[in-house]
C-alpha atoms as a PDB file:
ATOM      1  CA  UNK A   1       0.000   0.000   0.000  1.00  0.00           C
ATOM      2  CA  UNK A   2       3.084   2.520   0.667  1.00  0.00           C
ATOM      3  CA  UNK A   3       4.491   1.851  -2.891  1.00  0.00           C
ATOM      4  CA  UNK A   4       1.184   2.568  -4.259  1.00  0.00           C
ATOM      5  CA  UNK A   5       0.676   5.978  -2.776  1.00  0.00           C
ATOM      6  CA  UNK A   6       4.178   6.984  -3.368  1.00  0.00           C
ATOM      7  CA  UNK A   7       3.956   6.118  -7.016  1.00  0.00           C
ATOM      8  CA  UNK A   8       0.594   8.532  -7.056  1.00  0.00           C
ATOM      9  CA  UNK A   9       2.254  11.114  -5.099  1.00  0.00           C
ATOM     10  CA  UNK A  10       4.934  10.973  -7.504  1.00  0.00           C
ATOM     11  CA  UNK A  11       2.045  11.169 -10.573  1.00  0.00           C
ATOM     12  CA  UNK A  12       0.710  13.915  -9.630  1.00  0.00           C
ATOM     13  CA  UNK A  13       4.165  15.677  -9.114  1.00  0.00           C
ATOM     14  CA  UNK A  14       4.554  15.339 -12.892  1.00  0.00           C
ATOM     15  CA  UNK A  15       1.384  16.017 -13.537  1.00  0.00           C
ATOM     16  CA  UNK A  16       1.495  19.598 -11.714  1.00  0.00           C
ATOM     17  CA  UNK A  17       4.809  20.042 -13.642  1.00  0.00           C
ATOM     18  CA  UNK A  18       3.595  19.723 -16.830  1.00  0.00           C
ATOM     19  CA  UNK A  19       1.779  22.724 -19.287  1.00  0.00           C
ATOM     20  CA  UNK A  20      -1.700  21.712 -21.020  1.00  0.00           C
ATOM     21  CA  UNK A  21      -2.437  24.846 -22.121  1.00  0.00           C
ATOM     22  CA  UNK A  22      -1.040  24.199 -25.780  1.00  0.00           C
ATOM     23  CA  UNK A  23      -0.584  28.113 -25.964  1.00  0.00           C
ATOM     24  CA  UNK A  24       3.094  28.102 -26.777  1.00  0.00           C
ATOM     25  CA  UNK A  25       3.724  30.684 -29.362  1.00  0.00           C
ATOM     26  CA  UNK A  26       5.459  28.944 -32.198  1.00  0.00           C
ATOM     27  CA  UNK A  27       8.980  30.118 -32.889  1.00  0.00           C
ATOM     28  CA  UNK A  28      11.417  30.301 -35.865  1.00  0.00           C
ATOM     29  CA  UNK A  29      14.850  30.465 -35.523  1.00  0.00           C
ATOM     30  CA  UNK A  30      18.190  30.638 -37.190  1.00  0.00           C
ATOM     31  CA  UNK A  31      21.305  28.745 -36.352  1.00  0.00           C
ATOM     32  CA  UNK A  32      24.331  30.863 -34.742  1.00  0.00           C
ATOM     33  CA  UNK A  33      25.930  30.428 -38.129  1.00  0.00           C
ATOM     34  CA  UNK A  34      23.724  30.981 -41.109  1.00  0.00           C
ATOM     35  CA  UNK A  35      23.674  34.993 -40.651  1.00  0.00           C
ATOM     36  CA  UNK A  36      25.875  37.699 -41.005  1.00  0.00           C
ATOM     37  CA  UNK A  37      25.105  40.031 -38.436  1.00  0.00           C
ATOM     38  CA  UNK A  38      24.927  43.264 -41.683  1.00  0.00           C
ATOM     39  CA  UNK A  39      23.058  41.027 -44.051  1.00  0.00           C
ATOM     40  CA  UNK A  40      19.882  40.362 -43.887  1.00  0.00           C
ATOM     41  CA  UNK A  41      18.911  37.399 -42.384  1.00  0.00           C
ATOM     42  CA  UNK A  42      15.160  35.890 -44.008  1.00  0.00           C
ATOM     43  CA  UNK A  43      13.475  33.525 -41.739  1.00  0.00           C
ATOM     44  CA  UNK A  44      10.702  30.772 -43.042  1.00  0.00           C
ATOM     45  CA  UNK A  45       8.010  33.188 -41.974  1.00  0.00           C
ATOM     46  CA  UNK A  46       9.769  35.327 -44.499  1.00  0.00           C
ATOM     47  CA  UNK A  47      10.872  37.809 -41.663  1.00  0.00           C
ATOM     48  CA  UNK A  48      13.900  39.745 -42.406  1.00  0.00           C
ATOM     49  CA  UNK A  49      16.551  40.813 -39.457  1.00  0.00           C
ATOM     50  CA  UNK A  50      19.911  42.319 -39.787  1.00  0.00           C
ATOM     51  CA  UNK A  51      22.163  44.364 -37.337  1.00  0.00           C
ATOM     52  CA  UNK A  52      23.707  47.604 -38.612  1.00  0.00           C
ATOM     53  CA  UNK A  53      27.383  46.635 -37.374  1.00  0.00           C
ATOM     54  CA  UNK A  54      29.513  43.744 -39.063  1.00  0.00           C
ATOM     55  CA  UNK A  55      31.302  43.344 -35.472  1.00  0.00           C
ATOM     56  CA  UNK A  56      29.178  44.590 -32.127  1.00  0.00           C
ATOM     57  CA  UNK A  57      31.119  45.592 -28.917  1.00  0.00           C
ATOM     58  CA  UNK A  58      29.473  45.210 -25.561  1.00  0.00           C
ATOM     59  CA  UNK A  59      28.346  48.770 -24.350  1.00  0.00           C
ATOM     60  CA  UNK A  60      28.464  50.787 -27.925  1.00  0.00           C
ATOM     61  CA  UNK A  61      25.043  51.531 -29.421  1.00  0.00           C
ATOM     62  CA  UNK A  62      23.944  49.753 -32.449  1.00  0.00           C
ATOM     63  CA  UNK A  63      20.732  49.083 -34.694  1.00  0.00           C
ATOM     64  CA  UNK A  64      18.515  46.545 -35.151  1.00  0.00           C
ATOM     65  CA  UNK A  65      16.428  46.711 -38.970  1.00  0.00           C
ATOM     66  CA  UNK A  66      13.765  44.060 -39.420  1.00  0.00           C
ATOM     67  CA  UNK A  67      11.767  43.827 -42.441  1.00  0.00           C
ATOM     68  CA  UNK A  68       8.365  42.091 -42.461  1.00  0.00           C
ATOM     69  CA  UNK A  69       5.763  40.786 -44.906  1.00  0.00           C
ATOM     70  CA  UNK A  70       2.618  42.490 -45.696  1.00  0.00           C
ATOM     71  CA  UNK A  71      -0.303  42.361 -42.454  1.00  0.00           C
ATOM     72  CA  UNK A  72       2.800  41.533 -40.201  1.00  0.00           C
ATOM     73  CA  UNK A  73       3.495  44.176 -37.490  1.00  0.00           C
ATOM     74  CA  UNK A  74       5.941  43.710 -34.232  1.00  0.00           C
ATOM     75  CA  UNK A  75       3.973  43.064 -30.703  1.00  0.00           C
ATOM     76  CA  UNK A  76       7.018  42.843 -28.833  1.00  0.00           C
ATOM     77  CA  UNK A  77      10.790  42.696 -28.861  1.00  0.00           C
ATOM     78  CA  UNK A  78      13.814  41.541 -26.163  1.00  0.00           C
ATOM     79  CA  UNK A  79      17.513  41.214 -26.375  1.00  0.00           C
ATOM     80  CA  UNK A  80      18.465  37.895 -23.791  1.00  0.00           C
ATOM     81  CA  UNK A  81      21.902  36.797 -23.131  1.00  0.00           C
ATOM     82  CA  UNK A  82      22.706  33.207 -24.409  1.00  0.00           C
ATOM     83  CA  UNK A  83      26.085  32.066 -23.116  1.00  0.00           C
ATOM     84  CA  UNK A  84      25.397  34.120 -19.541  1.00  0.00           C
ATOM     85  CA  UNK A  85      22.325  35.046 -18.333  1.00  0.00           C
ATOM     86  CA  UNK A  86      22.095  38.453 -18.352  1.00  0.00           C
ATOM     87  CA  UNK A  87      18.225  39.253 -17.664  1.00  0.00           C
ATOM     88  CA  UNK A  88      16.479  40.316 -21.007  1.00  0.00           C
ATOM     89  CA  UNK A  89      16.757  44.154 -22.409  1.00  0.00           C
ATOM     90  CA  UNK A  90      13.515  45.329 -23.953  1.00  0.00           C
ATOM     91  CA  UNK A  91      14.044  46.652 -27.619  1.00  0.00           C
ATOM     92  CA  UNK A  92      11.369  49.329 -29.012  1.00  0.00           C
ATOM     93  CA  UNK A  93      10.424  48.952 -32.530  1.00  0.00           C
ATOM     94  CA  UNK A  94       9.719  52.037 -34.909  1.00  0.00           C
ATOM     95  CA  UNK A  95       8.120  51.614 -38.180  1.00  0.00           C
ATOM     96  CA  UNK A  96      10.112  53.708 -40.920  1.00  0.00           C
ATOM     97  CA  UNK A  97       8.517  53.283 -44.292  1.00  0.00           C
ATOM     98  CA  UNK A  98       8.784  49.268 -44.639  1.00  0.00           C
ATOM     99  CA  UNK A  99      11.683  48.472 -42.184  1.00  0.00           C
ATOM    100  CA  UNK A 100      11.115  48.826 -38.699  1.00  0.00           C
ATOM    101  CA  UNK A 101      14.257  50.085 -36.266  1.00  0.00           C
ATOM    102  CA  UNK A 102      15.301  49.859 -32.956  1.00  0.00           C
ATOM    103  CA  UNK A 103      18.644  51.240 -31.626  1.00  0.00           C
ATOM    104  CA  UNK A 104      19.901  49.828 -28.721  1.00  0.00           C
ATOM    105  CA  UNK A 105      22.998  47.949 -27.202  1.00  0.00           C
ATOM    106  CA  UNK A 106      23.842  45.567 -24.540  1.00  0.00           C
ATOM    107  CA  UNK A 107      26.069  44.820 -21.177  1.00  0.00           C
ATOM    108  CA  UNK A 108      29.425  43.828 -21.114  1.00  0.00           C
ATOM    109  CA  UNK A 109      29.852  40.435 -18.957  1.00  0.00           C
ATOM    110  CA  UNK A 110      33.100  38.488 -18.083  1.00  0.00           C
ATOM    111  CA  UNK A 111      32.579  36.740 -21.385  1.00  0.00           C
ATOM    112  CA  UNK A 112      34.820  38.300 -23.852  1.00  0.00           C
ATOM    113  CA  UNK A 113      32.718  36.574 -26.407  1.00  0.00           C
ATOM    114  CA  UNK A 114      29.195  36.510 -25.512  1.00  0.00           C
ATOM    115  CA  UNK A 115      26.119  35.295 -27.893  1.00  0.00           C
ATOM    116  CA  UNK A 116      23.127  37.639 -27.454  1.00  0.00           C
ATOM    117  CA  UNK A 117      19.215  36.342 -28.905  1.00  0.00           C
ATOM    118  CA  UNK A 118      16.617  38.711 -30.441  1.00  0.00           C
ATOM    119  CA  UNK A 119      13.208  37.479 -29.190  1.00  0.00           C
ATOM    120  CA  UNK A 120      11.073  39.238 -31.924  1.00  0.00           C
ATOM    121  CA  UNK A 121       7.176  38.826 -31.526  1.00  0.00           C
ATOM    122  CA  UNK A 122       5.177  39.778 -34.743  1.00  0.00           C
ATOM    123  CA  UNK A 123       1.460  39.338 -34.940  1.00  0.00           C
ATOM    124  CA  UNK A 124      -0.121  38.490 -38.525  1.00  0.00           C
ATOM    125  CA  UNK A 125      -3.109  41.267 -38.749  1.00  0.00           C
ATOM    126  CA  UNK A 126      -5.155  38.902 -41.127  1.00  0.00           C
ATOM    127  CA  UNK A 127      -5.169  35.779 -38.963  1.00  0.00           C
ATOM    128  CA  UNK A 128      -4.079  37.073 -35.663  1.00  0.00           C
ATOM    129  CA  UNK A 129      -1.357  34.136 -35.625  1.00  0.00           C
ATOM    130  CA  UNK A 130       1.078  35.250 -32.967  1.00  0.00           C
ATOM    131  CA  UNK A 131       5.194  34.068 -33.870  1.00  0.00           C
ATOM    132  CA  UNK A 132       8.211  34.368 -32.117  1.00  0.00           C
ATOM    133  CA  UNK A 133      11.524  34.897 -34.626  1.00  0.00           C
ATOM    134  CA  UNK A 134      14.629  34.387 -32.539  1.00  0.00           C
ATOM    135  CA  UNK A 135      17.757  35.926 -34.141  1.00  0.00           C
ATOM    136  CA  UNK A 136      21.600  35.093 -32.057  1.00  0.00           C
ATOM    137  CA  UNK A 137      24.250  37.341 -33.080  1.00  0.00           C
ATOM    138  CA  UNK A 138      28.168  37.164 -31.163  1.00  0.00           C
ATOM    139  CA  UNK A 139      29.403  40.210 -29.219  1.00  0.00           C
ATOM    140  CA  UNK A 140      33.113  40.358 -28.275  1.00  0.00           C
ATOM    141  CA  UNK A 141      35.691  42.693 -26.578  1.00  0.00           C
END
């Protein structure tokens, strides 16, 4: 009887763990290596990022240009660290014409080379489908 109650116990642990909600935003992503951080970078949801600096330094502003379909605006945008957590950095978004920029920049850490990831939330306007685009790009000192 004590193996059977620890075995529920132990269910229902995992069960509390665990996220039913199934409303994870999807995401699309691009390896560490397929982008150059001043070319643009297209995604499969045909979301375009590039960074206005070939090489970033840690503490030196810098520009962020995304380029999105037709119907697709930006809902919300963060800068995380990657190989050190660092917290997030919000990024604000202004349209200008058909590329939307942000200037911003990010902490130095005791990594000399640190990989930083754009969380970039755009909402399609026709079908309200919600998509996270994550973008890594290397900053070193």
């Amino acid at each position: 009887m004590y193996m059977y109650k620890v075995c529920l116990l132990s269910f229902l642990l995992f069960l509390l763990g665990c996220d039913f909600s199934g409303s994870t935003t999807p995401k699309v992503s691009q390896s560490q290596t397929e982008c150059t951080n001043s070319t643009p970078c297209t995604f499969a949801n045909q979301v375009k990022i590039w960074l206005s600096e070939t090489t970033l330094l840690p503490e030196t502003p810098f520009s962020i240009y995304a380029q999105l379909p037709a119907g697709v605006t930006i809902t919300a945008a963060k800068l995380e660290g990657v190989t050190m957590y660092m917290g997030y950095i919000p990024v604000q978004f202004t349209k200008e014409g058909n590329i939307w920029l942000a200037n911003t920049m990010v902490g130095i850490c005791s990594e000399q080379n640190m990989v930083w990831k754009l969380v970039l939330t755009t909402v399609d306007t026709n079908t309200a489908t919600s998509e996270n685009v994550e973008y890594f790009f290397n900053v070193t000192y």
